[in-house]
PDB file of N, CA and C in Angstrom:
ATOM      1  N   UNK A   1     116.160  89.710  84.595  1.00  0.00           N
ATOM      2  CA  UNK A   1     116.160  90.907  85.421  1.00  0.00           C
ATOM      3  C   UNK A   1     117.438  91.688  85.180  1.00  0.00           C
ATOM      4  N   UNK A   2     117.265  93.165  85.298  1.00  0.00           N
ATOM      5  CA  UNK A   2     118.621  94.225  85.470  1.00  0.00           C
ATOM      6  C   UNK A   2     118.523  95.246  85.983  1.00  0.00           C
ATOM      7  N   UNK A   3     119.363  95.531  86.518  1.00  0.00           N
ATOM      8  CA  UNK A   3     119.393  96.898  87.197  1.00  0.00           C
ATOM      9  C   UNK A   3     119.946  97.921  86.342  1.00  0.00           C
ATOM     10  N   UNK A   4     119.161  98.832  86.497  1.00  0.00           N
ATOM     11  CA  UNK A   4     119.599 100.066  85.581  1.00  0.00           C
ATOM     12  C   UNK A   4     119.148 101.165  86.159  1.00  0.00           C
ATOM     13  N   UNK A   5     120.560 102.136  85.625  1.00  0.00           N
ATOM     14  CA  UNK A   5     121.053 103.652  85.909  1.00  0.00           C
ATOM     15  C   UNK A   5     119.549 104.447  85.526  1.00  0.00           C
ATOM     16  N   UNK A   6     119.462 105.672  86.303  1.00  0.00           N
ATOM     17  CA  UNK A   6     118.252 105.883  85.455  1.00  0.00           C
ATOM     18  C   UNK A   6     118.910 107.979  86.327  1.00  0.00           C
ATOM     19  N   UNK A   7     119.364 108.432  84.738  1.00  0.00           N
ATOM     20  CA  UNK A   7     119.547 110.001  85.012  1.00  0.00           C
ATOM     21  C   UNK A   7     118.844 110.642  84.541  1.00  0.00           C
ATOM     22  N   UNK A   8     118.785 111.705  85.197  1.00  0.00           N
ATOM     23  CA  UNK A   8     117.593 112.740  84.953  1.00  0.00           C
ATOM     24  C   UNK A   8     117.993 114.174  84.601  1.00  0.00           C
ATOM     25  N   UNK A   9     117.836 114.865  83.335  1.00  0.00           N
ATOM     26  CA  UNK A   9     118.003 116.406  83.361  1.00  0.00           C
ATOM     27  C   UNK A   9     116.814 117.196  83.480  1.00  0.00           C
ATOM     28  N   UNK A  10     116.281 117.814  84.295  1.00  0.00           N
ATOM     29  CA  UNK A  10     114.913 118.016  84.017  1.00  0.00           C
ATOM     30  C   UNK A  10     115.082 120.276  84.323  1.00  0.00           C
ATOM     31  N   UNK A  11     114.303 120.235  83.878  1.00  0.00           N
ATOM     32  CA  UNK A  11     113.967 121.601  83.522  1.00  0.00           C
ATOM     33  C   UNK A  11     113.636 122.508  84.608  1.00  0.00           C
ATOM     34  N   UNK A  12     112.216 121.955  85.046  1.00  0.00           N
ATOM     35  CA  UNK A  12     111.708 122.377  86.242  1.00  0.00           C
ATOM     36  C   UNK A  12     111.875 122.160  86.970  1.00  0.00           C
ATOM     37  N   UNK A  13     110.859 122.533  88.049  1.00  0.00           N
ATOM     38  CA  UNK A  13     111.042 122.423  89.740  1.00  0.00           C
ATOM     39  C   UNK A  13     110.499 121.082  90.046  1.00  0.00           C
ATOM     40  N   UNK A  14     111.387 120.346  90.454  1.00  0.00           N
ATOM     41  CA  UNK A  14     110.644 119.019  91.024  1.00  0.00           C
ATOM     42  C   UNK A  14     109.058 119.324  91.382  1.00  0.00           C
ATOM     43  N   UNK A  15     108.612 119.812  92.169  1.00  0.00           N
ATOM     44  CA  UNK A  15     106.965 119.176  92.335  1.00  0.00           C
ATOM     45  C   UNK A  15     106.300 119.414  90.831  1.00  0.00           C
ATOM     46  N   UNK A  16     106.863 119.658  89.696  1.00  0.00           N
ATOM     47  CA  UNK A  16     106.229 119.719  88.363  1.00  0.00           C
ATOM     48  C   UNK A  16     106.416 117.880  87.885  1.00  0.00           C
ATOM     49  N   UNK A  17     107.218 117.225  88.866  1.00  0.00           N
ATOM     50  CA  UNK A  17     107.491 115.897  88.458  1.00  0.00           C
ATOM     51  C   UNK A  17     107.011 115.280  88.996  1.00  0.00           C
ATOM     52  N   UNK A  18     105.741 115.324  89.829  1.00  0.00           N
ATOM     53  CA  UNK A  18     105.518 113.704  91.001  1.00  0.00           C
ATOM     54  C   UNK A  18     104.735 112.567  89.963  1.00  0.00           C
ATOM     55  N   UNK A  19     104.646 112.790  89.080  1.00  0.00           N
ATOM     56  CA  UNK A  19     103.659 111.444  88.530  1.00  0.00           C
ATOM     57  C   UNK A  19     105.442 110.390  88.063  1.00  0.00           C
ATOM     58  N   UNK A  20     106.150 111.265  87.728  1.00  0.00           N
ATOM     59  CA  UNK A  20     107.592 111.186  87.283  1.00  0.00           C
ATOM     60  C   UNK A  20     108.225 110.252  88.289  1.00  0.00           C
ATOM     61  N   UNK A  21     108.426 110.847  89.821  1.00  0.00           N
ATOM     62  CA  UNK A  21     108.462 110.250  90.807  1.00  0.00           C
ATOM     63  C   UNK A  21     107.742 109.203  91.237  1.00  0.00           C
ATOM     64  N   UNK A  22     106.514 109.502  91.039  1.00  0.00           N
ATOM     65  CA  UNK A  22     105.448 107.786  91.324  1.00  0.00           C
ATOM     66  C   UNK A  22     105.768 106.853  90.485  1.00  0.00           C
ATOM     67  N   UNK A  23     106.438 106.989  88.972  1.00  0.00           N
ATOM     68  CA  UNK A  23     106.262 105.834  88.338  1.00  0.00           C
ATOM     69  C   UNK A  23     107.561 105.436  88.698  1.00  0.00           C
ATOM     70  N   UNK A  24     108.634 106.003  89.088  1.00  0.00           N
ATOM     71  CA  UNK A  24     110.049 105.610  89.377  1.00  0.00           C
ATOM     72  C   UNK A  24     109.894 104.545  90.580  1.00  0.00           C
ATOM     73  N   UNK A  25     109.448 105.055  91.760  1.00  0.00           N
ATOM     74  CA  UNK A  25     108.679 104.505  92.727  1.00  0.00           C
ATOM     75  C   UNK A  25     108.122 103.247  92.734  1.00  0.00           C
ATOM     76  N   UNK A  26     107.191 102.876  91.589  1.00  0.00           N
ATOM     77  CA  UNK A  26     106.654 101.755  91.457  1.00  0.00           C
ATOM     78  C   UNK A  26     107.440 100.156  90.804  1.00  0.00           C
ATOM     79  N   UNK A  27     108.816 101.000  90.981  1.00  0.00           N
ATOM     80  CA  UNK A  27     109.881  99.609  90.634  1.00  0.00           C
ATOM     81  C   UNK A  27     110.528  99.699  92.003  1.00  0.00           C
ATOM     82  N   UNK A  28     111.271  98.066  92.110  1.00  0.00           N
ATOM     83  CA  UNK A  28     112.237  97.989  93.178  1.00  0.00           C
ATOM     84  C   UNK A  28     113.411  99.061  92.710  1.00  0.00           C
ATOM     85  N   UNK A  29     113.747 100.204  94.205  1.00  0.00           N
ATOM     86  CA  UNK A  29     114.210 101.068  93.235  1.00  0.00           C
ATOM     87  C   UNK A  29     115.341 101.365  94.686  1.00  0.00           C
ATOM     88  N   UNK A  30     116.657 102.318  94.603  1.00  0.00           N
ATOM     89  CA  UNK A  30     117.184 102.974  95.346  1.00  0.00           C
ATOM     90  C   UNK A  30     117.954 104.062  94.502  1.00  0.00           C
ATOM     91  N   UNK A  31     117.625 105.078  95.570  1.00  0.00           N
ATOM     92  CA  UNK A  31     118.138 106.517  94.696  1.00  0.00           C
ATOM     93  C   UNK A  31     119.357 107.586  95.323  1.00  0.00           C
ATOM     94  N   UNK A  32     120.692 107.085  94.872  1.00  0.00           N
ATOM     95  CA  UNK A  32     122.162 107.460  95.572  1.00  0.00           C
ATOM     96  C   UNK A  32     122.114 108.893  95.519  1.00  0.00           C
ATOM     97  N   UNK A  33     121.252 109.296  94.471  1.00  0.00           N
ATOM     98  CA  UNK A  33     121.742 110.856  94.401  1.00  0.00           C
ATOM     99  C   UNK A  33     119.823 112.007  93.752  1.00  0.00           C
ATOM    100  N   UNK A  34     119.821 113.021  93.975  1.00  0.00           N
ATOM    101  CA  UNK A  34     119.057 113.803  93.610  1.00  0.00           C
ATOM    102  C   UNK A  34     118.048 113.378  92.264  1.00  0.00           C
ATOM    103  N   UNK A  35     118.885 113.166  91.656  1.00  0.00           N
ATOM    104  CA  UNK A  35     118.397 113.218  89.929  1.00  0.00           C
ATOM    105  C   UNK A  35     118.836 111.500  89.277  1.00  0.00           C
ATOM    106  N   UNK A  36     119.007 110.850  90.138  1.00  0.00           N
ATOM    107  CA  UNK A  36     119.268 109.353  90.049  1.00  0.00           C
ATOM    108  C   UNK A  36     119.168 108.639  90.594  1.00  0.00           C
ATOM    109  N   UNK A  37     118.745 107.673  89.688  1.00  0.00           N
ATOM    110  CA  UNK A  37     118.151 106.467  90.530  1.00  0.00           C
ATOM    111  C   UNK A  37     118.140 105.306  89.892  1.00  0.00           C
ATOM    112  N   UNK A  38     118.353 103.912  90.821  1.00  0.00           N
ATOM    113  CA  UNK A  38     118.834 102.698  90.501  1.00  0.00           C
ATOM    114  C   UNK A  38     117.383 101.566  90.665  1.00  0.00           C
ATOM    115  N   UNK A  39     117.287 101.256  89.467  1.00  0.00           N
ATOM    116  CA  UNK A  39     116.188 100.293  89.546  1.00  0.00           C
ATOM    117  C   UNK A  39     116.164  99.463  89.202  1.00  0.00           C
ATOM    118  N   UNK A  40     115.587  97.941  89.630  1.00  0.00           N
ATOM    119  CA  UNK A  40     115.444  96.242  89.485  1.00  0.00           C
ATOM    120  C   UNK A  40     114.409  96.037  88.642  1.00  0.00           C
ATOM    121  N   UNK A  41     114.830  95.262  87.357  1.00  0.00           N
ATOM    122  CA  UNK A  41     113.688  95.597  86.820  1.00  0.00           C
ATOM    123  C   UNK A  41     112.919  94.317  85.564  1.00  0.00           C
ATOM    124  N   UNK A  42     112.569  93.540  85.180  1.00  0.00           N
ATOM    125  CA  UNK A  42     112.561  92.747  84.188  1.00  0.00           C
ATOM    126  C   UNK A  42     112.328  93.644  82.892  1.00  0.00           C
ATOM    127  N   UNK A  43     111.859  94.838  82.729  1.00  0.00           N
ATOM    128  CA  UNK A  43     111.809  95.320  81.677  1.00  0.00           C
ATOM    129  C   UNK A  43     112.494  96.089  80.694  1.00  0.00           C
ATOM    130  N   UNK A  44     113.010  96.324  80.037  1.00  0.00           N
ATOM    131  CA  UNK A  44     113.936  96.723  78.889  1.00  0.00           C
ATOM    132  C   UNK A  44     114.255  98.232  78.892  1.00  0.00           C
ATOM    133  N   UNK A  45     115.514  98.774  78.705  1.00  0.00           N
ATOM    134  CA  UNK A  45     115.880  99.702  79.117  1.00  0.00           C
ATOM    135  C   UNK A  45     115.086 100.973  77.876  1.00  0.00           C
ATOM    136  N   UNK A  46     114.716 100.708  77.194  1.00  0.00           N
ATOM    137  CA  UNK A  46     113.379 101.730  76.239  1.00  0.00           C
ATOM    138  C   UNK A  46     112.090 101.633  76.851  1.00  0.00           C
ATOM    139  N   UNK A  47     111.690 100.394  77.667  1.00  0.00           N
ATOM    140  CA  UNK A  47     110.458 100.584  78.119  1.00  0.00           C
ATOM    141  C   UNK A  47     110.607 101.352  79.063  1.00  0.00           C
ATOM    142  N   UNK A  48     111.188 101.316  79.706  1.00  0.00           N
ATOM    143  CA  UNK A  48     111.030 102.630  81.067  1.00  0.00           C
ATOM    144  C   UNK A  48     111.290 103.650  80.951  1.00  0.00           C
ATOM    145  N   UNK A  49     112.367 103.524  79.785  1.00  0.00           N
ATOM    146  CA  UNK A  49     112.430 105.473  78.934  1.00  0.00           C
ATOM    147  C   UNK A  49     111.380 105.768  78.907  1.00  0.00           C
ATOM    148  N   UNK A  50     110.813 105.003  77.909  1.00  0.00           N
ATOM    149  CA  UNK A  50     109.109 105.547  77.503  1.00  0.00           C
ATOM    150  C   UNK A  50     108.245 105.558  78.480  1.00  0.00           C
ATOM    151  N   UNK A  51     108.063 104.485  79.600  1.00  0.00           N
ATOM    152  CA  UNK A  51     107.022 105.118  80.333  1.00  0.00           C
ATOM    153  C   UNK A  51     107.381 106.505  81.056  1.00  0.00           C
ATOM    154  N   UNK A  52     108.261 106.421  81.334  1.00  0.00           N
ATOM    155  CA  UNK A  52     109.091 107.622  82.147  1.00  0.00           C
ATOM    156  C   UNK A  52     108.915 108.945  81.355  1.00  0.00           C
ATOM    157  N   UNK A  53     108.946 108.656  79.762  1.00  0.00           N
ATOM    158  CA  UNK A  53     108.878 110.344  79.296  1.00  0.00           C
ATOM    159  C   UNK A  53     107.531 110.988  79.291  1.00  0.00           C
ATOM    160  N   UNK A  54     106.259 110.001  79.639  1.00  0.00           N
ATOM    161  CA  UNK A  54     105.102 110.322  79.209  1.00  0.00           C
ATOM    162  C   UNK A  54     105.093 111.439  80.775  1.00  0.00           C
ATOM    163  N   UNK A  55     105.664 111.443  82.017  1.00  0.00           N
ATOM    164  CA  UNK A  55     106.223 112.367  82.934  1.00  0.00           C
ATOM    165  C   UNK A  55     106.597 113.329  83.063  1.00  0.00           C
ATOM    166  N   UNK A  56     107.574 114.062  81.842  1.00  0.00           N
ATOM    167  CA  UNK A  56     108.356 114.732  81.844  1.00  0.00           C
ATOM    168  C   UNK A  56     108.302 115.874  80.745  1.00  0.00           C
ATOM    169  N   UNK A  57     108.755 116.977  80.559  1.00  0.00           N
ATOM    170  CA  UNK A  57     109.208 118.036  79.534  1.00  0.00           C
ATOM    171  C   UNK A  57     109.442 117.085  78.558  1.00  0.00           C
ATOM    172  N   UNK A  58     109.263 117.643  77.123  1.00  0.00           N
ATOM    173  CA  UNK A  58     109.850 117.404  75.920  1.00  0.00           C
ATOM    174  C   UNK A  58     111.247 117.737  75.968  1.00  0.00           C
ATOM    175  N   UNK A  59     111.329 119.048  76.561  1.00  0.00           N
ATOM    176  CA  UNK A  59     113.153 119.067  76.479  1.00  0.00           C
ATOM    177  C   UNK A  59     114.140 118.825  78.011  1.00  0.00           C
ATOM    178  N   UNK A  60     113.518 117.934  78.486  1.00  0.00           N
ATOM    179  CA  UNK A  60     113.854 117.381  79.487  1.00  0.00           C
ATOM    180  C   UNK A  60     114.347 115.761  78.861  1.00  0.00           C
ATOM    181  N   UNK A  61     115.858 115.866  79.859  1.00  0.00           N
ATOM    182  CA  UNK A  61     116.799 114.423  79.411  1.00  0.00           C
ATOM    183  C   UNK A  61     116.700 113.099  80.328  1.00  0.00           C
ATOM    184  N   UNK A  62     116.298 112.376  79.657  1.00  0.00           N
ATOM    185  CA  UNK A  62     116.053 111.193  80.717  1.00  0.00           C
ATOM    186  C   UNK A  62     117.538 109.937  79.740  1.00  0.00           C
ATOM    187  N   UNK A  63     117.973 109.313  80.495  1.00  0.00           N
ATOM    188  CA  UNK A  63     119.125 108.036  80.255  1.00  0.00           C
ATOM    189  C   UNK A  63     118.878 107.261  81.067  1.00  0.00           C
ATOM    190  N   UNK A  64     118.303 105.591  80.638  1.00  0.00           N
ATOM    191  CA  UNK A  64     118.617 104.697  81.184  1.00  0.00           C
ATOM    192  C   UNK A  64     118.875 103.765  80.469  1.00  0.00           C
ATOM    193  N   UNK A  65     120.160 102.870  81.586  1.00  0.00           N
ATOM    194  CA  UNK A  65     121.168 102.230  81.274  1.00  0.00           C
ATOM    195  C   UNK A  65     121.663 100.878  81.934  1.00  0.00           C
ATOM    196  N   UNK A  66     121.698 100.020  81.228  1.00  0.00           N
ATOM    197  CA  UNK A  66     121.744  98.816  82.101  1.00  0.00           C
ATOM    198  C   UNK A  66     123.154  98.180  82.797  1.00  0.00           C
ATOM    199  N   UNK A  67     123.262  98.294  84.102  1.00  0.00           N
ATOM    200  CA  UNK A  67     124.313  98.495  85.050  1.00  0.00           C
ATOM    201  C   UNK A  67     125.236  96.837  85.181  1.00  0.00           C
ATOM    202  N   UNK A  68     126.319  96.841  85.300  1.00  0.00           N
ATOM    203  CA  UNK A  68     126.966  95.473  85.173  1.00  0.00           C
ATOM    204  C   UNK A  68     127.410  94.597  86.857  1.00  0.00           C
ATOM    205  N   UNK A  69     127.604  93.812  87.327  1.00  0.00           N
ATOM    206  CA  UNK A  69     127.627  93.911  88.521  1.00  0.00           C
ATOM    207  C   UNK A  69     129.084  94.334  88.828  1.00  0.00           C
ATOM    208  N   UNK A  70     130.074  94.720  88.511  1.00  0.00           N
ATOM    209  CA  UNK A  70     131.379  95.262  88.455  1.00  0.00           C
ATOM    210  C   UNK A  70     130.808  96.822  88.957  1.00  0.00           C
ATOM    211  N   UNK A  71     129.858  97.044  88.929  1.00  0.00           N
ATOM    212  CA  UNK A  71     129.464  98.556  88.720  1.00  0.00           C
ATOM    213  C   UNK A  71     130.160  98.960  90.232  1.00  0.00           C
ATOM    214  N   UNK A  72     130.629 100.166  90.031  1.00  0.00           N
ATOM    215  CA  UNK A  72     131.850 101.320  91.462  1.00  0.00           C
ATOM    216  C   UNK A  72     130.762 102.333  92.080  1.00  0.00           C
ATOM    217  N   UNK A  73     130.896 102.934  93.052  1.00  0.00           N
ATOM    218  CA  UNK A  73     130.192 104.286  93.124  1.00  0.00           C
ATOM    219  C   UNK A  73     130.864 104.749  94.542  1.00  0.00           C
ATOM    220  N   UNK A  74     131.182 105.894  94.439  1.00  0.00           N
ATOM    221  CA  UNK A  74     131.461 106.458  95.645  1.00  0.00           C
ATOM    222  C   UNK A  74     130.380 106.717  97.134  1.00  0.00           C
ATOM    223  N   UNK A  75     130.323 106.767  98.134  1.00  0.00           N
ATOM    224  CA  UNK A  75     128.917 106.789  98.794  1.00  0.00           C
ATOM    225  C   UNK A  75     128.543 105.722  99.349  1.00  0.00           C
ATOM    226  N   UNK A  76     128.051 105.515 100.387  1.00  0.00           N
ATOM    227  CA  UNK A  76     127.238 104.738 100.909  1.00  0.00           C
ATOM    228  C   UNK A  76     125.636 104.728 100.990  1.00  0.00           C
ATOM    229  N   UNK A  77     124.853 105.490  99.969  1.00  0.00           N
ATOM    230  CA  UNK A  77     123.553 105.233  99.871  1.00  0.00           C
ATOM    231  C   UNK A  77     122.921 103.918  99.674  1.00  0.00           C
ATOM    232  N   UNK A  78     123.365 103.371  98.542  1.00  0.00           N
ATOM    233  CA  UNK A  78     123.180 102.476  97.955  1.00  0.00           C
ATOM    234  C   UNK A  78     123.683 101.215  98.003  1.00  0.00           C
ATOM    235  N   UNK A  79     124.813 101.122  98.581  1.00  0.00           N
ATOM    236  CA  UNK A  79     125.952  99.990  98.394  1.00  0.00           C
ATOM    237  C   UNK A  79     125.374  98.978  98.811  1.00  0.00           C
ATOM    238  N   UNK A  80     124.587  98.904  99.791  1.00  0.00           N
ATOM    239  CA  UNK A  80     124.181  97.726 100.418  1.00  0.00           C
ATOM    240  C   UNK A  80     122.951  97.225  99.724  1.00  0.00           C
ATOM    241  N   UNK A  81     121.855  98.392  98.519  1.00  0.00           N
ATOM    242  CA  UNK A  81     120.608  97.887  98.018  1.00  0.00           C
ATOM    243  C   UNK A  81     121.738  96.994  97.161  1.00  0.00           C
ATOM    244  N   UNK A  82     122.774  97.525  95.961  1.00  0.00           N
ATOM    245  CA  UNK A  82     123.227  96.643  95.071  1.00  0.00           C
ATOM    246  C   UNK A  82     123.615  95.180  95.322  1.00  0.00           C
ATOM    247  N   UNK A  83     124.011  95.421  96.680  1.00  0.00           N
ATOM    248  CA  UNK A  83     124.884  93.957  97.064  1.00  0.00           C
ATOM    249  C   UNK A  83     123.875  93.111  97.660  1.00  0.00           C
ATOM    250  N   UNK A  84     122.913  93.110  98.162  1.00  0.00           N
ATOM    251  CA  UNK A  84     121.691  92.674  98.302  1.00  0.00           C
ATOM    252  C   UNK A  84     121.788  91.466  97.561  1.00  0.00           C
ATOM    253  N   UNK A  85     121.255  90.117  97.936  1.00  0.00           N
ATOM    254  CA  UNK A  85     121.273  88.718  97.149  1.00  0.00           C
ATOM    255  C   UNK A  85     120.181  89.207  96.238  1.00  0.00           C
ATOM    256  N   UNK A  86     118.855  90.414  96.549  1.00  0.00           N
ATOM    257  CA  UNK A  86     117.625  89.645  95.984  1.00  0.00           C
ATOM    258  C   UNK A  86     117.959  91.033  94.428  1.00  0.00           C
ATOM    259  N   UNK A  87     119.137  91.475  94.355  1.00  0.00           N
ATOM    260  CA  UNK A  87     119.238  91.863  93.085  1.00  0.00           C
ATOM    261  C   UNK A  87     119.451  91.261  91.830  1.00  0.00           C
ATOM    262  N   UNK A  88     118.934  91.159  91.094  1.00  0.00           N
ATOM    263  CA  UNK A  88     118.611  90.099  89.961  1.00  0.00           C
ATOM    264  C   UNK A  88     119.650  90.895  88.730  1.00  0.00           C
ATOM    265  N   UNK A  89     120.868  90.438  88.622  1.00  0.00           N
ATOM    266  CA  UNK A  89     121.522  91.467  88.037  1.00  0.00           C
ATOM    267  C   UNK A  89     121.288  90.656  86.262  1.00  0.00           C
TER     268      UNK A  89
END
């Protein structure tokens, strides 16, 4: 299992993204900021690129990245999903 960064540049207007949003959704997921989001995941940081781009613009930027448990962030959105025992880092 890993948790990974998952940023988004996208073009359009969000409601041009909900299938984008549903598949993000369908992982153990928490999202600190607008256009990012943190997800638990057994699968490999290209597989979720790829399912994720079949979502999105061609010239729309998607990055995901697999997070270390050292990982910092300013904010309290999230702090408590990361530190969570049932994160499988």
């Amino acid at each position: 299992m890993a948790i990974y960064l998952v940023t988004l540049d996208l073009t359009r207007d969000d409601k041009a993204y909900r299938g984008l949003t549903d598949a993000l959704k369908r992982y153990v997921h928490c999202r600190p900021q607008a256009r990012v989001w943190l997800l638990d995941s057994e699968a490999k940081a290209s597989r979720i690129r790829d399912e994720l781009r079949q979502h999105v613009h061609p010239k729309d930027g998607i990055i995901v990245a697999q997070l270390k448990p050292q990982a910092a962030m300013m904010g309290e959105t999230c702090h408590a999903w990361l530190k969570d025992g049932a994160r499988r880092w």
